[in-house]
N, C-alpha and C. Protein backbone atom coordinates (compact mmCIF):
# COMPACT_ATOMS: atom_id res chain seq x y z
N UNK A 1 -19.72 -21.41 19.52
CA UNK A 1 -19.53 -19.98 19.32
C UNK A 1 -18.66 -19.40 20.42
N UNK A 2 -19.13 -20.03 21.91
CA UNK A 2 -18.19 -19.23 22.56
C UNK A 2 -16.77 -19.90 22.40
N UNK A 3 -16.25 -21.02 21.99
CA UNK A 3 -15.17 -21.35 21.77
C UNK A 3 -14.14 -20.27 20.77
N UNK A 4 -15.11 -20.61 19.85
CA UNK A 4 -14.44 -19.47 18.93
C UNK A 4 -14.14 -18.28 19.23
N UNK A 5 -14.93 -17.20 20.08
CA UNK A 5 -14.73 -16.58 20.40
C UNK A 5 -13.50 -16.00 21.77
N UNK A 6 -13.69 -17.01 22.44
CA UNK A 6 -11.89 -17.59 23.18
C UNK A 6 -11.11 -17.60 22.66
N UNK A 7 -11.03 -18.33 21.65
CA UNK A 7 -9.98 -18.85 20.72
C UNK A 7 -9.40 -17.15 19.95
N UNK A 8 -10.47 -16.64 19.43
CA UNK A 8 -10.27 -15.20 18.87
C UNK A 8 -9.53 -14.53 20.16
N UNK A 9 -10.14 -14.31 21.10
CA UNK A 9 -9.01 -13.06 22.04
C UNK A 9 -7.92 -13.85 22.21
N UNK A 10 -7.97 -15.10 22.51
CA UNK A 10 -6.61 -15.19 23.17
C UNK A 10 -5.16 -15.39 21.96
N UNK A 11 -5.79 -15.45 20.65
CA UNK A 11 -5.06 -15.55 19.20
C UNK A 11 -4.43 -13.75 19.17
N UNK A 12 -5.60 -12.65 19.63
CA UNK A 12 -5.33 -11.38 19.54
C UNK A 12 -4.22 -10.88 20.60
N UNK A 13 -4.20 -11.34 21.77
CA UNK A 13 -3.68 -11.21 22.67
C UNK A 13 -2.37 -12.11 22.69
N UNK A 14 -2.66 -12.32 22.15
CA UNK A 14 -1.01 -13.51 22.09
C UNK A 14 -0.11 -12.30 20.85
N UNK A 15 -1.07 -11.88 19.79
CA UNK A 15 -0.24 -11.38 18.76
C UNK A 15 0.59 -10.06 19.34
N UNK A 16 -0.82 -9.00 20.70
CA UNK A 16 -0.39 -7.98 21.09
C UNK A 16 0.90 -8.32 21.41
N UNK A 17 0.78 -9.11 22.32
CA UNK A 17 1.89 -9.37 23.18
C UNK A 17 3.20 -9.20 22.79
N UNK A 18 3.57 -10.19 21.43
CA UNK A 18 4.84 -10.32 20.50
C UNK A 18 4.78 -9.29 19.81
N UNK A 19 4.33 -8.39 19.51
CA UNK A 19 3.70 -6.92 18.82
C UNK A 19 3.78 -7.03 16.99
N UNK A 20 2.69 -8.22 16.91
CA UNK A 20 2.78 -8.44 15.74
C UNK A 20 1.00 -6.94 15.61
N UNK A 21 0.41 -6.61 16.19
CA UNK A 21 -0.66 -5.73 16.49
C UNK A 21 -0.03 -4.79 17.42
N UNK A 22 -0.48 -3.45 17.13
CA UNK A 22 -0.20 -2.92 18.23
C UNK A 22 -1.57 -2.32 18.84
N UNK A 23 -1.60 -2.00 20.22
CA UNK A 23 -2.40 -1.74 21.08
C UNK A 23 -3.18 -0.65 20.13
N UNK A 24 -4.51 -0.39 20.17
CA UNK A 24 -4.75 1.03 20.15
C UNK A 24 -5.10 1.90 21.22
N UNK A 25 -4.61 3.20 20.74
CA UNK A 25 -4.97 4.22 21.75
C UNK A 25 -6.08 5.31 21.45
N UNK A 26 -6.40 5.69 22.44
CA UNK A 26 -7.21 6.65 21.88
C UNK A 26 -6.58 8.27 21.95
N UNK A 27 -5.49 8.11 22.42
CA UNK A 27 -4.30 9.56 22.54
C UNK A 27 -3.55 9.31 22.44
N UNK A 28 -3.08 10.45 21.96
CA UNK A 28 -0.90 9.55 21.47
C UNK A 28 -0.48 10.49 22.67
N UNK A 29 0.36 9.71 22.82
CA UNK A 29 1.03 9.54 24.17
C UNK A 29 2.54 11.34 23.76
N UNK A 30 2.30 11.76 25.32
CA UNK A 30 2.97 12.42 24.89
C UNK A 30 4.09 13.00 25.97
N UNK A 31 5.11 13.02 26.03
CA UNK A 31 6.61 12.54 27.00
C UNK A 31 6.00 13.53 28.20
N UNK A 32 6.55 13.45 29.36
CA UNK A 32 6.44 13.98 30.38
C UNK A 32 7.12 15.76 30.36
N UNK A 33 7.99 16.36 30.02
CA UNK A 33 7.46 17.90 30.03
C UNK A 33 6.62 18.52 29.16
N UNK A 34 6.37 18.01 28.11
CA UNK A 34 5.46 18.77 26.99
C UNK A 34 3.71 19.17 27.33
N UNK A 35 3.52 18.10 28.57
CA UNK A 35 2.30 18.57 28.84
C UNK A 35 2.17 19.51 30.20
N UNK A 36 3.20 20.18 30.36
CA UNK A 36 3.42 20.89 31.82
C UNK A 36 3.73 22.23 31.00
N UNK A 37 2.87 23.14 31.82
CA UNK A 37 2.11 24.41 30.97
C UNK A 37 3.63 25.10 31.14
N UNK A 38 3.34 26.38 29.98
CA UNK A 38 4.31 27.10 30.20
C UNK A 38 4.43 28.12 31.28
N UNK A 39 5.75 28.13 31.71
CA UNK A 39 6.22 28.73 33.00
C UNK A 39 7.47 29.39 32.58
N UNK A 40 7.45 31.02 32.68
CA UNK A 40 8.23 31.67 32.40
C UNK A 40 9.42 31.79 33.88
N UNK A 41 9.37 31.35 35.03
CA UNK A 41 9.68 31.53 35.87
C UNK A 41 9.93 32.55 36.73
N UNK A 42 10.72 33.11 37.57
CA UNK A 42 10.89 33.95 38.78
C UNK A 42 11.62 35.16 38.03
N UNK A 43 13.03 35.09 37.60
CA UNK A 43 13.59 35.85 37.29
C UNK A 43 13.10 36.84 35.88
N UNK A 44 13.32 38.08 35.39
CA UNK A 44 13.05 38.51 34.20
C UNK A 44 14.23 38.89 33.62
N UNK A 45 15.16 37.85 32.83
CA UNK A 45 16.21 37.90 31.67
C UNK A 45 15.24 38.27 30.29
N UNK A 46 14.26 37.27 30.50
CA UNK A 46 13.61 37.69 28.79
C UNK A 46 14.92 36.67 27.90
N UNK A 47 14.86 35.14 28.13
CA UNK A 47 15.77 34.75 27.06
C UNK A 47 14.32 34.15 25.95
N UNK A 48 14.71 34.23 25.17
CA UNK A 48 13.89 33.34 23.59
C UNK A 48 13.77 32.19 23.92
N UNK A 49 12.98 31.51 24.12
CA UNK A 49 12.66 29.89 24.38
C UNK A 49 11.91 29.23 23.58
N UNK A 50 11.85 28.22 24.05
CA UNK A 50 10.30 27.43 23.30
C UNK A 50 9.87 26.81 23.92
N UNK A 51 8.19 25.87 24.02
CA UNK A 51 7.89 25.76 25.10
C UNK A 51 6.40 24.53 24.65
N UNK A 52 6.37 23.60 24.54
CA UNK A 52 4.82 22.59 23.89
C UNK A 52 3.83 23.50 24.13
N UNK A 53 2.71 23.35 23.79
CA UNK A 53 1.79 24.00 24.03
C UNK A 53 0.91 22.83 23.75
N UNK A 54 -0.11 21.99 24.50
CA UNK A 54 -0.62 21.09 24.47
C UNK A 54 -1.76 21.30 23.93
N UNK A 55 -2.26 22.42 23.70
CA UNK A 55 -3.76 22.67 23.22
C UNK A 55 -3.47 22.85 21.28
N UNK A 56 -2.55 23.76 21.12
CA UNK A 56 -2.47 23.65 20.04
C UNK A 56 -1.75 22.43 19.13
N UNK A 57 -0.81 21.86 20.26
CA UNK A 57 -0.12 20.76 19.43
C UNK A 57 1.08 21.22 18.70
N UNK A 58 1.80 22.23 19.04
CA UNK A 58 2.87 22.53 18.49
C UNK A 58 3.54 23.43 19.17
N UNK A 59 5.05 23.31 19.26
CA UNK A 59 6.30 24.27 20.02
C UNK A 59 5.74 25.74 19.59
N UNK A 60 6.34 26.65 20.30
CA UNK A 60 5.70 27.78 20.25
C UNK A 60 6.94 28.88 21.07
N UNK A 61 7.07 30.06 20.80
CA UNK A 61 8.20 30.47 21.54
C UNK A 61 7.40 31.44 22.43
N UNK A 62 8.68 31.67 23.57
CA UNK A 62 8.32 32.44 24.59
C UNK A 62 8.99 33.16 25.22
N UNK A 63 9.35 33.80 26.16
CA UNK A 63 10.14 34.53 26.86
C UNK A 63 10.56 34.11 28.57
N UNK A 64 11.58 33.57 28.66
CA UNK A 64 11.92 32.71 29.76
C UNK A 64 12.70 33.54 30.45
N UNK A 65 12.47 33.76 32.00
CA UNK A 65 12.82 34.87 32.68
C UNK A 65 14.33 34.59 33.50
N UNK A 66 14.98 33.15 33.47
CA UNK A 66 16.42 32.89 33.31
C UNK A 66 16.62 31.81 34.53
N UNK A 67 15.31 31.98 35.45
CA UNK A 67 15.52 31.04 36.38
C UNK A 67 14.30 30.36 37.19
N UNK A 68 13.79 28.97 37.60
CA UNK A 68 12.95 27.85 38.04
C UNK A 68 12.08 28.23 36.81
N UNK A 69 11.44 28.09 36.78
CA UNK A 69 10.30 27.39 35.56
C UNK A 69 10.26 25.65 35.62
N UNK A 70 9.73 25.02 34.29
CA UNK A 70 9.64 23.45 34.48
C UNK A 70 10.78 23.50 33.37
N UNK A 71 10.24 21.99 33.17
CA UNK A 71 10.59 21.65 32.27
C UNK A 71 10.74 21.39 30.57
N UNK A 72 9.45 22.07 30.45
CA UNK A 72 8.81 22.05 29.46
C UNK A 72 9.46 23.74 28.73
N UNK A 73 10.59 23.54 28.62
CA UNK A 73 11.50 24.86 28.62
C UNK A 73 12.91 24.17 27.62
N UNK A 74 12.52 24.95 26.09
CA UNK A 74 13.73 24.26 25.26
C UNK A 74 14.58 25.26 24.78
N UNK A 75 15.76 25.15 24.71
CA UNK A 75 16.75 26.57 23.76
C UNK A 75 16.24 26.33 22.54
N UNK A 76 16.05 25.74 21.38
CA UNK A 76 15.57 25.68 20.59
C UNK A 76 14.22 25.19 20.11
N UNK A 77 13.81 25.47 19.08
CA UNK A 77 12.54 24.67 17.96
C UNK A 77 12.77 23.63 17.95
N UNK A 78 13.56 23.09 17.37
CA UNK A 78 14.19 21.55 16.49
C UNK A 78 14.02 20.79 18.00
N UNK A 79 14.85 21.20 19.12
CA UNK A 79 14.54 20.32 20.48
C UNK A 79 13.23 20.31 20.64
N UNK A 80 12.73 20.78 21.17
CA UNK A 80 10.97 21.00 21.17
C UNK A 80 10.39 19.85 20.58
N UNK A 81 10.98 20.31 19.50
CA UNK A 81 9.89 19.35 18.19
C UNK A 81 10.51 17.84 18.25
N UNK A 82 11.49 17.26 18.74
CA UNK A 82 12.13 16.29 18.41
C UNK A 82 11.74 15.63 20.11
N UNK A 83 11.30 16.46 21.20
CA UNK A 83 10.92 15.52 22.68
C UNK A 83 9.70 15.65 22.47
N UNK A 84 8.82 16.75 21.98
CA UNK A 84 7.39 16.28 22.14
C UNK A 84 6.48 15.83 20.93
């Protein structure tokens, strides 16, 4: 039994590897500005932005004040939606 059971991970682990399986996760992974809150920054221009919103799970617009903020700062929807 324990053979078999060797034999089983290291058959699973061989497949991960070549990615005939893929890993599971328990969160989908999600790029590095989308989870960095929104930050309107220093200045007040008031341009139209968009911006992840990690709780709800979807781009969302905002009012971006023209200068430092992060990154998590898109001119459009379609960008937004296409990095996070």
């Amino acid at each position: 039994m324990q053979l078999w059971a060797a034999f089983s991970f290291l058959l699973i682990l061989i497949s991960c590897q070549f990615g005939f399986l893929q890993p599971l996760s328990l969160f989908t992974a999600v790029p590095y500005p989308c989870y960095l809150p929104k930050n309107v920054g220093l200045c007040r221009a008031g341009f139209p932005n968009w911006y992840y919103n990690i709780k709800t799970r979807r781009c969302e617009r905002f009012l971006y004040g023209g200068c430092k903020g992060n990154d998590n700062n898109f001119s459009d929807e379609q960008t937004c939606k296409v990095t996070c």
